[in-house]
N, C-alpha and C. Protein backbone atom coordinates (compact mmCIF):
# COMPACT_ATOMS: atom_id res chain seq x y z
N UNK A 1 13.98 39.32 12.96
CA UNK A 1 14.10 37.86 12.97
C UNK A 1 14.81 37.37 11.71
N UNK A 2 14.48 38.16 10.68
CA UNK A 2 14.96 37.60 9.60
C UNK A 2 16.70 37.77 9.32
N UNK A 3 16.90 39.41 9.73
CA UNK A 3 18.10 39.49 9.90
C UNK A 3 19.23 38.43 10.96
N UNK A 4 18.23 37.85 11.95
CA UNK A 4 19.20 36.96 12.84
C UNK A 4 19.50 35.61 12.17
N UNK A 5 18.43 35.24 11.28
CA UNK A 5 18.31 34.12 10.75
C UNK A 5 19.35 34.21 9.82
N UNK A 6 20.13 35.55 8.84
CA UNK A 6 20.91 35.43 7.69
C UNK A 6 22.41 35.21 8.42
N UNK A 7 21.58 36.18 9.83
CA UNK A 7 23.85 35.96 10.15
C UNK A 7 24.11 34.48 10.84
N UNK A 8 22.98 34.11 11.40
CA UNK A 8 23.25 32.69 12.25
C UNK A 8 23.55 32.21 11.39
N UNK A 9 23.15 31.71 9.63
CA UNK A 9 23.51 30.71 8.98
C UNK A 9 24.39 31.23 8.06
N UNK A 10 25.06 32.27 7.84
CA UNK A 10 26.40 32.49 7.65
C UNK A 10 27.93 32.19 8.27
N UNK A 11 27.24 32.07 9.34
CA UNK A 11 28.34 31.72 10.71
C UNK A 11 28.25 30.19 10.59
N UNK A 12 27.17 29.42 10.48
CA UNK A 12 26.94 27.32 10.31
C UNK A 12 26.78 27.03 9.16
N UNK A 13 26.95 28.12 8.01
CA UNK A 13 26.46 27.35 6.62
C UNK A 13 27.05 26.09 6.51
N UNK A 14 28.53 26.20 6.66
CA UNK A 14 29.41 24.82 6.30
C UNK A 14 29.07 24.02 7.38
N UNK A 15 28.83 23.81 8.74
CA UNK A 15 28.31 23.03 9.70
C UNK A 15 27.01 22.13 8.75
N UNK A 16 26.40 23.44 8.66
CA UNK A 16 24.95 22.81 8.21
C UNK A 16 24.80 21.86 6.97
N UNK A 17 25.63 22.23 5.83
CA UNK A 17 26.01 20.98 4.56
C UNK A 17 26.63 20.06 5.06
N UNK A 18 27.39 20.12 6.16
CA UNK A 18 28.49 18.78 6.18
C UNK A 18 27.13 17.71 6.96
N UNK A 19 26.93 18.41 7.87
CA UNK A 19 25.80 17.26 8.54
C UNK A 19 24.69 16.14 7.45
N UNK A 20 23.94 18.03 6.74
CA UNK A 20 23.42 17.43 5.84
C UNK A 20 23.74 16.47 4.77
N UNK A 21 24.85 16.99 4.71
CA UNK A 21 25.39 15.61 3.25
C UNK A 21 25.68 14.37 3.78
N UNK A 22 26.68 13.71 4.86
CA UNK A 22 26.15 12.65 5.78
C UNK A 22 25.17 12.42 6.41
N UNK A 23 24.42 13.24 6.76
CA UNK A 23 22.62 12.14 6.62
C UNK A 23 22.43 11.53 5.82
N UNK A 24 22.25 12.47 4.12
CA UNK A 24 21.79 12.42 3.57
C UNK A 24 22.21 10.77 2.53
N UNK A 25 23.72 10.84 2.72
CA UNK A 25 24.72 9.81 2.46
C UNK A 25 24.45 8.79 2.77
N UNK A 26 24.00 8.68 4.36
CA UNK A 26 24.00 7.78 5.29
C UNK A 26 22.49 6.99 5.13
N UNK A 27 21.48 7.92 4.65
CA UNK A 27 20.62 7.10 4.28
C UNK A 27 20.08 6.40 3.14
N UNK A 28 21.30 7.42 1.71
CA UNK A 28 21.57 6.23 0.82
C UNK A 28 21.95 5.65 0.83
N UNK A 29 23.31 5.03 1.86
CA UNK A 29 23.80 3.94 1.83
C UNK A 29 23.11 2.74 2.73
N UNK A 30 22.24 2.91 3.58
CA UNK A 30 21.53 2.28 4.12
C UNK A 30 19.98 1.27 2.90
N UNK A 31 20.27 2.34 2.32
CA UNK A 31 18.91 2.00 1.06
C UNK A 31 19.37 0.94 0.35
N UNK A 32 20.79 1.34 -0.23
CA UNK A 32 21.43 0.43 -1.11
C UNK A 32 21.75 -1.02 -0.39
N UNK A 33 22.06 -0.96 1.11
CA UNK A 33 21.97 -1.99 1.59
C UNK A 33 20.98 -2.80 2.04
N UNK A 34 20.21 -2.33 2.17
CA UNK A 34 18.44 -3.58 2.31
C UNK A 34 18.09 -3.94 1.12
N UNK A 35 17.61 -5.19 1.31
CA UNK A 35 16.81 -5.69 -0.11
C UNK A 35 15.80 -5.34 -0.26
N UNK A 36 15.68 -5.54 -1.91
CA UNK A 36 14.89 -4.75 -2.72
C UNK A 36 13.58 -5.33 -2.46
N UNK A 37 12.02 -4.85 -2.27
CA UNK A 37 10.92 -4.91 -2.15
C UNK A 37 9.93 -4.67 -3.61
N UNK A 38 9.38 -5.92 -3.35
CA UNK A 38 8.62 -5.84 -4.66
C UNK A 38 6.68 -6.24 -3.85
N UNK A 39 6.41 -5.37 -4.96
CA UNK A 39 4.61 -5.57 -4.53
C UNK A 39 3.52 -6.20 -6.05
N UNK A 40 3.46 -7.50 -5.88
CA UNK A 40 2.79 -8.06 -6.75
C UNK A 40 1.38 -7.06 -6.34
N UNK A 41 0.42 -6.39 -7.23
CA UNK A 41 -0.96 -5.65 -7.14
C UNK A 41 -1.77 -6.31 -8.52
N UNK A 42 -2.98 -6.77 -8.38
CA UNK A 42 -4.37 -7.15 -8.72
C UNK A 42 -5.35 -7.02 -8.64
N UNK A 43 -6.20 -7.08 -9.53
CA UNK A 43 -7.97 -6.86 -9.13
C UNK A 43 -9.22 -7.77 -9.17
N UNK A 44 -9.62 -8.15 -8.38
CA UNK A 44 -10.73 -9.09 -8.35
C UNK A 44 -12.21 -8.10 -8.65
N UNK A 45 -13.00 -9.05 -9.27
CA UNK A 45 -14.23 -8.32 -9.83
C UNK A 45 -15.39 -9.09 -9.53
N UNK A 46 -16.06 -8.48 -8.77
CA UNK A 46 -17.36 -9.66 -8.21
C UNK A 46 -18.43 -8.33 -9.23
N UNK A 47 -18.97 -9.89 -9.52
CA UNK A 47 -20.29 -9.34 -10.60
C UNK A 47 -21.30 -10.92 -10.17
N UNK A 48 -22.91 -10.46 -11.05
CA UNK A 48 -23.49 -11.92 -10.45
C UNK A 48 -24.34 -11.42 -12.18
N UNK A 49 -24.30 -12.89 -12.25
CA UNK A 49 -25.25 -13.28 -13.14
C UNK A 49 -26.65 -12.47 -13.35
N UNK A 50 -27.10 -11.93 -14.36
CA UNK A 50 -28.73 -11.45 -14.22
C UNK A 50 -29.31 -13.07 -14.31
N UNK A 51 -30.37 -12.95 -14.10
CA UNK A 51 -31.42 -13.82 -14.50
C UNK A 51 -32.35 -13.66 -15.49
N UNK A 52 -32.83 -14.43 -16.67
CA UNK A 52 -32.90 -14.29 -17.87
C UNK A 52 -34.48 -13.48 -17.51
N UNK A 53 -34.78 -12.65 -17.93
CA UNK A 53 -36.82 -12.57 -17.56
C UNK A 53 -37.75 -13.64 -17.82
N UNK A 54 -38.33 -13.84 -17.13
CA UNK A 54 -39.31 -14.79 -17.21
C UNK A 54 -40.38 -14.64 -17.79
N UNK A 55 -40.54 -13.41 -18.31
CA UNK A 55 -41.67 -12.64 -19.09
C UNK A 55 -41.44 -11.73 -19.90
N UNK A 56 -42.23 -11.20 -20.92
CA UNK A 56 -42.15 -10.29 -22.16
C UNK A 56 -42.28 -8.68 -21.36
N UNK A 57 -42.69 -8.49 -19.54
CA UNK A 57 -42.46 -7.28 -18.94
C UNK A 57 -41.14 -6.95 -18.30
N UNK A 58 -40.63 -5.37 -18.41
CA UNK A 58 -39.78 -5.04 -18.14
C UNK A 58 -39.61 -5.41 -16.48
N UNK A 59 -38.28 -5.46 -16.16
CA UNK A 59 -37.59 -5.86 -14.47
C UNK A 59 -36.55 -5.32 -13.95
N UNK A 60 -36.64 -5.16 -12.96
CA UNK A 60 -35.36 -4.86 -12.56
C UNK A 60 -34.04 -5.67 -11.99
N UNK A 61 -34.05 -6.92 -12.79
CA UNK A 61 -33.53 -7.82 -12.78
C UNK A 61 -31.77 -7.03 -12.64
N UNK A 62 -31.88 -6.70 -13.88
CA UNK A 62 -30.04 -5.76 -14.35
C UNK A 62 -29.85 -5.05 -12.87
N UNK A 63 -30.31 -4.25 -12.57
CA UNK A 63 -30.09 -3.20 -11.55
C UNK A 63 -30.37 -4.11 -9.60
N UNK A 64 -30.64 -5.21 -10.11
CA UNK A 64 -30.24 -5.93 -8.70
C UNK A 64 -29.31 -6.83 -8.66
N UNK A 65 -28.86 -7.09 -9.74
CA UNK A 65 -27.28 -7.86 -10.08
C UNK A 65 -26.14 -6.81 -9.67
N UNK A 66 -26.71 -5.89 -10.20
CA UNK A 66 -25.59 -4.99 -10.07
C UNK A 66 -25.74 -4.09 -8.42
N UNK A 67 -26.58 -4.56 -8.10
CA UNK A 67 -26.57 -3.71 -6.44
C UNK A 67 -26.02 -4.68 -5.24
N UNK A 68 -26.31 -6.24 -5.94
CA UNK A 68 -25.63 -6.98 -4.79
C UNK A 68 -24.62 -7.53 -5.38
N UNK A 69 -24.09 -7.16 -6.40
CA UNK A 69 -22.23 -7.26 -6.67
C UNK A 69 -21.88 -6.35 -5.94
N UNK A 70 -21.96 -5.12 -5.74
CA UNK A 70 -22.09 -3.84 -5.21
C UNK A 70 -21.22 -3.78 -3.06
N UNK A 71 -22.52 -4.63 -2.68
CA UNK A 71 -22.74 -4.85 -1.43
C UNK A 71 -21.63 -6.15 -1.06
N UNK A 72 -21.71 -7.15 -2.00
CA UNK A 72 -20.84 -8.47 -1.44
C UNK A 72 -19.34 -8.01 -1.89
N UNK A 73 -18.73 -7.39 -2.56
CA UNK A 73 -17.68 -6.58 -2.71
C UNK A 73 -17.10 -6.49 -1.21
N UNK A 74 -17.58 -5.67 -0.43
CA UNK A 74 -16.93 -5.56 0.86
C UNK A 74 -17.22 -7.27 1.82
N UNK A 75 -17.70 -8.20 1.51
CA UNK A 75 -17.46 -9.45 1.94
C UNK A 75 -16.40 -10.08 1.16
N UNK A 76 -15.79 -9.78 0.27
CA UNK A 76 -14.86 -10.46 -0.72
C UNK A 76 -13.70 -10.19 0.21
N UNK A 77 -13.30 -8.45 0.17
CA UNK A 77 -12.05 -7.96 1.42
C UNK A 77 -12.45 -8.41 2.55
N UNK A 78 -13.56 -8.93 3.09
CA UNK A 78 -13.44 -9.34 4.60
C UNK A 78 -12.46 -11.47 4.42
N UNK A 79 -12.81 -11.83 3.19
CA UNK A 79 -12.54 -12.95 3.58
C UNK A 79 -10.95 -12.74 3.05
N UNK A 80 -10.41 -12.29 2.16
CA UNK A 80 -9.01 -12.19 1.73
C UNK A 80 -8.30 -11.88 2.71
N UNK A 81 -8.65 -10.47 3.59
CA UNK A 81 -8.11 -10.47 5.28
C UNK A 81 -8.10 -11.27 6.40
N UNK A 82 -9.05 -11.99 6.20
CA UNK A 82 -9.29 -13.13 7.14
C UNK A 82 -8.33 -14.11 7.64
N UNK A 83 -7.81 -14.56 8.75
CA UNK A 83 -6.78 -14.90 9.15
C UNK A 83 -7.37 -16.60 8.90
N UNK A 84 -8.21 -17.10 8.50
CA UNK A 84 -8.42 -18.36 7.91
C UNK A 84 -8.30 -18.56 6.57
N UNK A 85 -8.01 -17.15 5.79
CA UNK A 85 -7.82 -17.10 4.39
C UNK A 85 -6.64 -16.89 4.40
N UNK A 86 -5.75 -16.55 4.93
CA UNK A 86 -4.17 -16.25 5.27
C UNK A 86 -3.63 -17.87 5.56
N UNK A 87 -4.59 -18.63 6.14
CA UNK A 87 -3.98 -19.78 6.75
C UNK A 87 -4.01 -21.07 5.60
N UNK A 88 -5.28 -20.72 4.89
CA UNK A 88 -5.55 -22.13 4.35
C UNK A 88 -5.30 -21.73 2.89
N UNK A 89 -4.24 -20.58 2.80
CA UNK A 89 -4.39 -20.01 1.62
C UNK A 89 -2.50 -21.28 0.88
N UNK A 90 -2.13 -21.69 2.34
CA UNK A 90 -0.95 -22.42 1.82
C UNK A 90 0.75 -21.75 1.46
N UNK A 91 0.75 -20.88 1.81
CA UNK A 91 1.28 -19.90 1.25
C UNK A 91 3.52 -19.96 2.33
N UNK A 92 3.13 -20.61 3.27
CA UNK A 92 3.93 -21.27 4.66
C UNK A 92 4.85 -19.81 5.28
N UNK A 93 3.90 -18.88 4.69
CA UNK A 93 4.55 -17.90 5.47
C UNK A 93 3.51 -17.64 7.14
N UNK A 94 3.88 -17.05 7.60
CA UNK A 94 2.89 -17.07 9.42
C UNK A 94 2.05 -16.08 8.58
N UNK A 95 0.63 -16.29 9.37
CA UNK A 95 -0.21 -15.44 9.43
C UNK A 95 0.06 -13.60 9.91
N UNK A 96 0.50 -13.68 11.08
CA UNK A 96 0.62 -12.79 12.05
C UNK A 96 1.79 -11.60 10.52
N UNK A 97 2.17 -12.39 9.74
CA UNK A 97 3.39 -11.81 9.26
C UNK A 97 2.60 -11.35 7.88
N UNK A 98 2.06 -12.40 7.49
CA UNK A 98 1.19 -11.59 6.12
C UNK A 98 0.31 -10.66 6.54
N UNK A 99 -0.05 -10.61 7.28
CA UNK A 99 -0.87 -9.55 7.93
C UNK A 99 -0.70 -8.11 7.55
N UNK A 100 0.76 -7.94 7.93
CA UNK A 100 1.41 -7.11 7.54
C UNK A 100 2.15 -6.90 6.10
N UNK A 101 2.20 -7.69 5.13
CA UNK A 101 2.30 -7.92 3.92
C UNK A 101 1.39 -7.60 2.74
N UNK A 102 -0.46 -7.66 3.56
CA UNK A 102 -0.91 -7.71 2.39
C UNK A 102 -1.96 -6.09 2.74
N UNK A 103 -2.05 -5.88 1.34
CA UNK A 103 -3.42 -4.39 1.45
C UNK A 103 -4.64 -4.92 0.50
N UNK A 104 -5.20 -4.41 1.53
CA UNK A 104 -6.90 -4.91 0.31
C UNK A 104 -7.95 -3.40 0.35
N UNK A 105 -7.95 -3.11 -0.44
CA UNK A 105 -8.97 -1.94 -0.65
C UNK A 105 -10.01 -2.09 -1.98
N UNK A 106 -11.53 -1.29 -1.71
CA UNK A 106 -12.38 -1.47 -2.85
C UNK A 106 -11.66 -0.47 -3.77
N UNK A 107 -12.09 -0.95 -5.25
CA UNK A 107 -11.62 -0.38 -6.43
C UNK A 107 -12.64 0.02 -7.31
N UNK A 108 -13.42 1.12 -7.54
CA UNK A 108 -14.74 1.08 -8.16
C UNK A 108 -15.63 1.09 -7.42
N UNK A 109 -16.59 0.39 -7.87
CA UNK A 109 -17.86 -0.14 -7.27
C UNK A 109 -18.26 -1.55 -6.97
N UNK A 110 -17.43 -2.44 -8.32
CA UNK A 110 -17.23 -3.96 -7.88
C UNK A 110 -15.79 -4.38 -7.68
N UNK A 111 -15.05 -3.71 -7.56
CA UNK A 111 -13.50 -4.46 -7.73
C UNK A 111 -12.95 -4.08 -6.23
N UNK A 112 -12.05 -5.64 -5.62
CA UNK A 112 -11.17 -5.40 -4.58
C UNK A 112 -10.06 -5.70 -5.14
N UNK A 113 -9.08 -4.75 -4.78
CA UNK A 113 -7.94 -4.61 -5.35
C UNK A 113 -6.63 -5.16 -4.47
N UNK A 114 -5.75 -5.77 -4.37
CA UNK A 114 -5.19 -6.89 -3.78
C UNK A 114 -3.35 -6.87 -3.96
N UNK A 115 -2.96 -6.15 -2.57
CA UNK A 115 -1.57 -6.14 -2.71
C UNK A 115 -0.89 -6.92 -1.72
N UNK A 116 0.27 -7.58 -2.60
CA UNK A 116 0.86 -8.58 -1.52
C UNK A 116 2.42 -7.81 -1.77
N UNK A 117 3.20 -7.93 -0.53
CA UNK A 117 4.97 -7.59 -0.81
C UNK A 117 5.64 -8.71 -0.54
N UNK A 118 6.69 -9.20 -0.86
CA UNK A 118 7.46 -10.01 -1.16
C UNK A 118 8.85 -9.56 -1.26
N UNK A 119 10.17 -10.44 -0.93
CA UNK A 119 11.23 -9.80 -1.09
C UNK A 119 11.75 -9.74 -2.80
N UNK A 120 11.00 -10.78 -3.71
CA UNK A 120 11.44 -10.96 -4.81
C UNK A 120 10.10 -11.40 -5.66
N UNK A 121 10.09 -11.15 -7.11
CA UNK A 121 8.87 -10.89 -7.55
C UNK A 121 7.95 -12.51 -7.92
N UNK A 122 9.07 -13.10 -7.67
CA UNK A 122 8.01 -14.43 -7.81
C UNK A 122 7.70 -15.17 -6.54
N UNK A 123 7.81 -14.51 -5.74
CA UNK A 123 7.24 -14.68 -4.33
C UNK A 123 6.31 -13.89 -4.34
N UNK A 124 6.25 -12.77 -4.44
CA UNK A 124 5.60 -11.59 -4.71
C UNK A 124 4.17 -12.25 -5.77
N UNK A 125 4.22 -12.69 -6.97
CA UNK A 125 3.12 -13.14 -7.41
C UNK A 125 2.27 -14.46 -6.99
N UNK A 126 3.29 -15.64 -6.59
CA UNK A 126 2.87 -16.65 -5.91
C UNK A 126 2.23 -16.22 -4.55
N UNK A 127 2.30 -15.95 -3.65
CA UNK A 127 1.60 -15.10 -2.89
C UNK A 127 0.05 -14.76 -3.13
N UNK A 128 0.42 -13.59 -3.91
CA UNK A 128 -0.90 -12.48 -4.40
C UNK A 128 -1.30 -14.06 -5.13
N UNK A 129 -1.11 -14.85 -5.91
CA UNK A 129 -2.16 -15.67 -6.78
C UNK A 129 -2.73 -16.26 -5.32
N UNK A 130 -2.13 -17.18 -4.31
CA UNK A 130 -2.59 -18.03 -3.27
C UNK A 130 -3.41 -17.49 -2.81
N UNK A 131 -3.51 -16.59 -1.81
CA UNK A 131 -4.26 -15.22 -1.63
C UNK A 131 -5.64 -15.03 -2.42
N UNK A 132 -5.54 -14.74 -3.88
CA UNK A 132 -6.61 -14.63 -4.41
C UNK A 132 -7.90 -15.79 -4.62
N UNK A 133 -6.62 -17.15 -5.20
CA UNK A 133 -7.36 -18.60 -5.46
C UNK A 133 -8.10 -18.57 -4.31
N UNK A 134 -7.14 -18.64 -3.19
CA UNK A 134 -8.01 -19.19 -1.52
C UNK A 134 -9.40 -18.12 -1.28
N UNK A 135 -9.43 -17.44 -1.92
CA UNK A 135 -10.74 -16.33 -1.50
C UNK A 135 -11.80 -16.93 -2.47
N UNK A 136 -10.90 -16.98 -3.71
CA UNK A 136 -12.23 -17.58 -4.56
C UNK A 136 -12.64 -18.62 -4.37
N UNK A 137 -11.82 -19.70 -3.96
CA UNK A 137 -12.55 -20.68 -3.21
C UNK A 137 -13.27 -20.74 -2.44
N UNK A 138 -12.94 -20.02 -0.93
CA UNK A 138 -14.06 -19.80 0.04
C UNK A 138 -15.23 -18.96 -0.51
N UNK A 139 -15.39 -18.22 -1.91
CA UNK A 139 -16.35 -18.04 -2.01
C UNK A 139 -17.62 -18.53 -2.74
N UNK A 140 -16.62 -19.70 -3.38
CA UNK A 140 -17.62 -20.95 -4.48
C UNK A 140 -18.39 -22.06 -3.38
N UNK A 141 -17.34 -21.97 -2.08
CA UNK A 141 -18.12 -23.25 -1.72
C UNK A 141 -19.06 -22.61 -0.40
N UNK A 142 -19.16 -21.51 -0.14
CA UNK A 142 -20.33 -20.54 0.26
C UNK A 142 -21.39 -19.87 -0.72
N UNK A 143 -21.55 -20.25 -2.30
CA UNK A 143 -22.41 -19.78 -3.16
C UNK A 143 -23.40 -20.31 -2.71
N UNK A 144 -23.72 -21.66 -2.52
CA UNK A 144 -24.82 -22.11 -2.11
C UNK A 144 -25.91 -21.55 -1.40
N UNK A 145 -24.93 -21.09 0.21
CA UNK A 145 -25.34 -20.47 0.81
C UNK A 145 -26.06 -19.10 0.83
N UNK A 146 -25.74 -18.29 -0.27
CA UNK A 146 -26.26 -17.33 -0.21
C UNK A 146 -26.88 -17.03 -1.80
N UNK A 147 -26.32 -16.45 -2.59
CA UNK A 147 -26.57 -16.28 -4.30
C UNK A 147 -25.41 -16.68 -5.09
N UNK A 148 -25.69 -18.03 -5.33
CA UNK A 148 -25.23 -18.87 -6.60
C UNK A 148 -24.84 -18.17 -7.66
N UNK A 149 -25.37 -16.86 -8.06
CA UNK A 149 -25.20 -16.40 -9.36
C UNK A 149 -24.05 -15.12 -9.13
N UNK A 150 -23.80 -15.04 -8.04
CA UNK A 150 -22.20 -14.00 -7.59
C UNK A 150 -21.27 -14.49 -7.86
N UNK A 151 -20.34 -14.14 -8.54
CA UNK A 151 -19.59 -14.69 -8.80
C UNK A 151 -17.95 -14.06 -8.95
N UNK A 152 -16.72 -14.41 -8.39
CA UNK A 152 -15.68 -13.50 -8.01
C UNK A 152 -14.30 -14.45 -9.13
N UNK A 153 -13.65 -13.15 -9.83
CA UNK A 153 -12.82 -13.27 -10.74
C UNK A 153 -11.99 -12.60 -10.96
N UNK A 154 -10.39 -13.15 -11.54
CA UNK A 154 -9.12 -12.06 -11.32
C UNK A 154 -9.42 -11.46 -12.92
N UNK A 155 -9.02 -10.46 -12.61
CA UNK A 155 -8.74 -9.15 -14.13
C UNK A 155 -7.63 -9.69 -14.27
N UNK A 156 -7.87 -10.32 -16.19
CA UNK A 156 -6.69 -11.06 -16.90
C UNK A 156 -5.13 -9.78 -16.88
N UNK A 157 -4.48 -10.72 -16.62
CA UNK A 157 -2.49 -9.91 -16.37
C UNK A 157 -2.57 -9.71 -14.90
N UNK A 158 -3.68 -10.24 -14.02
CA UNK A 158 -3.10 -9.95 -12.72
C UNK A 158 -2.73 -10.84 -12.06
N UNK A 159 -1.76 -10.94 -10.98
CA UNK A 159 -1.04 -9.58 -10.45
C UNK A 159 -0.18 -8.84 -11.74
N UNK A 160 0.51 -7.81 -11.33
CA UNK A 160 1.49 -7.14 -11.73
C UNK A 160 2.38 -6.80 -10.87
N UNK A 161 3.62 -7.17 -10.89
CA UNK A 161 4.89 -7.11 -10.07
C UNK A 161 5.69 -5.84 -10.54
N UNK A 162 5.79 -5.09 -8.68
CA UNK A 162 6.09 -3.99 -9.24
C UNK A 162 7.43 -3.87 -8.29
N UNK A 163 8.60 -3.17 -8.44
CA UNK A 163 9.94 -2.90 -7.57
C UNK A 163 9.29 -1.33 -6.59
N UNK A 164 8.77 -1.56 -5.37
CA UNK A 164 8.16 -0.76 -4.59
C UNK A 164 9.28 0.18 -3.73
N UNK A 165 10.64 -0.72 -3.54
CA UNK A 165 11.32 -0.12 -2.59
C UNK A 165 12.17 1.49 -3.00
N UNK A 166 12.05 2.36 -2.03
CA UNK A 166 12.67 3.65 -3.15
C UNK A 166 13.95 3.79 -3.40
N UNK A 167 14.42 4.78 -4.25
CA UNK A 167 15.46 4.52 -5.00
C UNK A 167 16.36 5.36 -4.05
N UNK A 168 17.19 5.43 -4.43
CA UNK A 168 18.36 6.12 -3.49
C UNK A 168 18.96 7.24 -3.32
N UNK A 169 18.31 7.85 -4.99
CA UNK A 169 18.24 9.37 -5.25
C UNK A 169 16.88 10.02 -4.06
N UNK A 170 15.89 9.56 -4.26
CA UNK A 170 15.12 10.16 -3.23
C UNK A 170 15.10 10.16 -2.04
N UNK A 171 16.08 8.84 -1.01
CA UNK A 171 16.42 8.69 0.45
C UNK A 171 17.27 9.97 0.51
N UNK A 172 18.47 9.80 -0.29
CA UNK A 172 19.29 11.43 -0.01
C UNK A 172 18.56 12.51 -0.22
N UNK A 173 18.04 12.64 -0.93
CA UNK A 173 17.00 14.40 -0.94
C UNK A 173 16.36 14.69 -0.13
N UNK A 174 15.80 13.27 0.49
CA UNK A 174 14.82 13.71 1.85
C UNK A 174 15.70 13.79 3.10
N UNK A 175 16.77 12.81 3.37
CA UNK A 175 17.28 13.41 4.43
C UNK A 175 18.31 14.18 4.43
N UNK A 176 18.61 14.45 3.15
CA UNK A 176 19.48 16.05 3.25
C UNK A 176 18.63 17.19 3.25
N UNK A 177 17.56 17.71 2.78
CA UNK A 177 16.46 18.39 2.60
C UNK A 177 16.04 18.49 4.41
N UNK A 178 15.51 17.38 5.02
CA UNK A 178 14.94 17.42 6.24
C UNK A 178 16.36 17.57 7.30
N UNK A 179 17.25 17.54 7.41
CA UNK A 179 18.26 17.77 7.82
C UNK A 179 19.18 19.29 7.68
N UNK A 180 18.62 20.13 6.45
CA UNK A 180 19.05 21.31 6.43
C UNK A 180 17.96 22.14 7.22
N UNK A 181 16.20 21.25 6.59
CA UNK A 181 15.26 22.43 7.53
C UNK A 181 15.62 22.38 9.37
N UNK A 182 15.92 21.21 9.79
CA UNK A 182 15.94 21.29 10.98
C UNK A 182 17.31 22.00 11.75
N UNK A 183 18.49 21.17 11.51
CA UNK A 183 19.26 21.93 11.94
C UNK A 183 19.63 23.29 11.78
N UNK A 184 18.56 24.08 10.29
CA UNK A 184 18.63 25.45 10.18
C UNK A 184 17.95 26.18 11.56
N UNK A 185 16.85 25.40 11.48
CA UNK A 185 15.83 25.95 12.42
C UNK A 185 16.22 25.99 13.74
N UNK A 186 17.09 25.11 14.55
CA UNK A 186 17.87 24.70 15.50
C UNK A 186 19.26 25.89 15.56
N UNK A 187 19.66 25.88 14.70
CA UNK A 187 20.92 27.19 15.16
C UNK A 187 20.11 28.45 14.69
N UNK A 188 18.80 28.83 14.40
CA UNK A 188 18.50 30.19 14.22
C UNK A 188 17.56 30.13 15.80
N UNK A 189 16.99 29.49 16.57
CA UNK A 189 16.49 29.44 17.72
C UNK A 189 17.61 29.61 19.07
N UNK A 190 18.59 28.52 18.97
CA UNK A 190 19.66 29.00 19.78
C UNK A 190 20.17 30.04 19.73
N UNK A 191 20.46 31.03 18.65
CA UNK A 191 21.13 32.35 18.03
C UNK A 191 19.80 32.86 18.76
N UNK A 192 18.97 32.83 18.81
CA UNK A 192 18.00 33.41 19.51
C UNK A 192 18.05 34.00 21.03
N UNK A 193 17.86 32.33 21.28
CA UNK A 193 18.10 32.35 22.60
C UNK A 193 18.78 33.02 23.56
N UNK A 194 20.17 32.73 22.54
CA UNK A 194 21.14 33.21 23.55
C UNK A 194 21.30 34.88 23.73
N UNK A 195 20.84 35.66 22.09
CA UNK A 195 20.70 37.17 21.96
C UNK A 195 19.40 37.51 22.93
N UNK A 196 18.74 36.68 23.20
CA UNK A 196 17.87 36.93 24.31
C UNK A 196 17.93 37.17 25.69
N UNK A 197 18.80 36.25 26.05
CA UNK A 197 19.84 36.17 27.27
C UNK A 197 20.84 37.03 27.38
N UNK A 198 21.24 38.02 27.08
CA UNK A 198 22.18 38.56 27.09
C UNK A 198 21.54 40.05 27.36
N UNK A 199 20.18 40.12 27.22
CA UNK A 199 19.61 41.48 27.51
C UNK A 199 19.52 41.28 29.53
């Protein structure tokens, strides 16, 4: 097998670079032509107030602040996803479209971490801020409702605006790279084939 594999691609080596180098071409020049993508990323930090002791005996006051920051964490990403937090967040892009724009994942144990894309970076942060404000809002004027002393806040410098889209050195490597494995693999199977056929 191995021997069929050296003469098949002695016989297509030059087939096999020319293809590869126009893929590979073809999908840097495609790169260079779309606009550039930027991803404003941030972190929100829900923590809650202890409550002072009410007495000179020890409590477990500390360790239940910190268990239902813990737990309301994953209610923080339910309302930032929320297609009423997308809506009233002001932002005049469609819902249906940020949807696809934004990522929310836990970070830690109290932090949801908060990515918006944008074609340009001050869209990109205006965004991610609207986004964030509108959550913290819906979650001040629901404190009432549940524990007053939770409380949800951005980690100072956030967002951070980052240029997400890839560069053009790495579009060519991958599809010249994935373009030599395949079409290698493709004329050492036919070279196959056909020495197969012939018995």
């Amino acid at each position: 097998m191995w021997m069929l594999y050296n003469r098949s691609m002695k016989l297509r080596i030059g087939l096999v670079l020319a293809v590869s180098l126009a893929i590979g071409l073809l999908g840097a020049g495609v790169s260079l032509l779309l606009p550039n993508q930027y991803t404003a990323k941030g972190l929100l930090v829900v923590a809650r107030k202890a409550d002072p002791p009410a007495s000179g005996f020890f409590t477990y006051e500390g360790n239940y602040a910190q268990q239902n920051s813990v737990a309301y964490a994953g209610t923080i990403m339910a309302i930032l996803q929320s297609p009423a937090n997308l809506a009233s967040a002001g932002t005049g892009v469609d819902v249906k479209k940020l949807e696809r724009l934004i990522k929310v994942k836990k970070e830690g144990s109290q932090g949801v971490a908060l990515a918006v894309k944008a074609e340009n970076p001050k869209d990109a942060n205006l965004l991610w801020t609207k986004l964030a404000d509108s959550a913290i809002t819906t979650h001040n004027n629901l404190a009432d409702l549940g524990d007053p002393l939770l409380t949800v806040t951005k980690t100072p410098g956030s967002p951070v605006v980052v240029d997400t889209y890839p560069e053009w050195q790495k579009v060519f490597g991958a599809g010249f790279g994935f373009s030599v494995i395949i079409m290698s693999t493709l004329i050492m199977l036919i070279r196959y084939l056909k020495e197969d056929g012939d018995y």
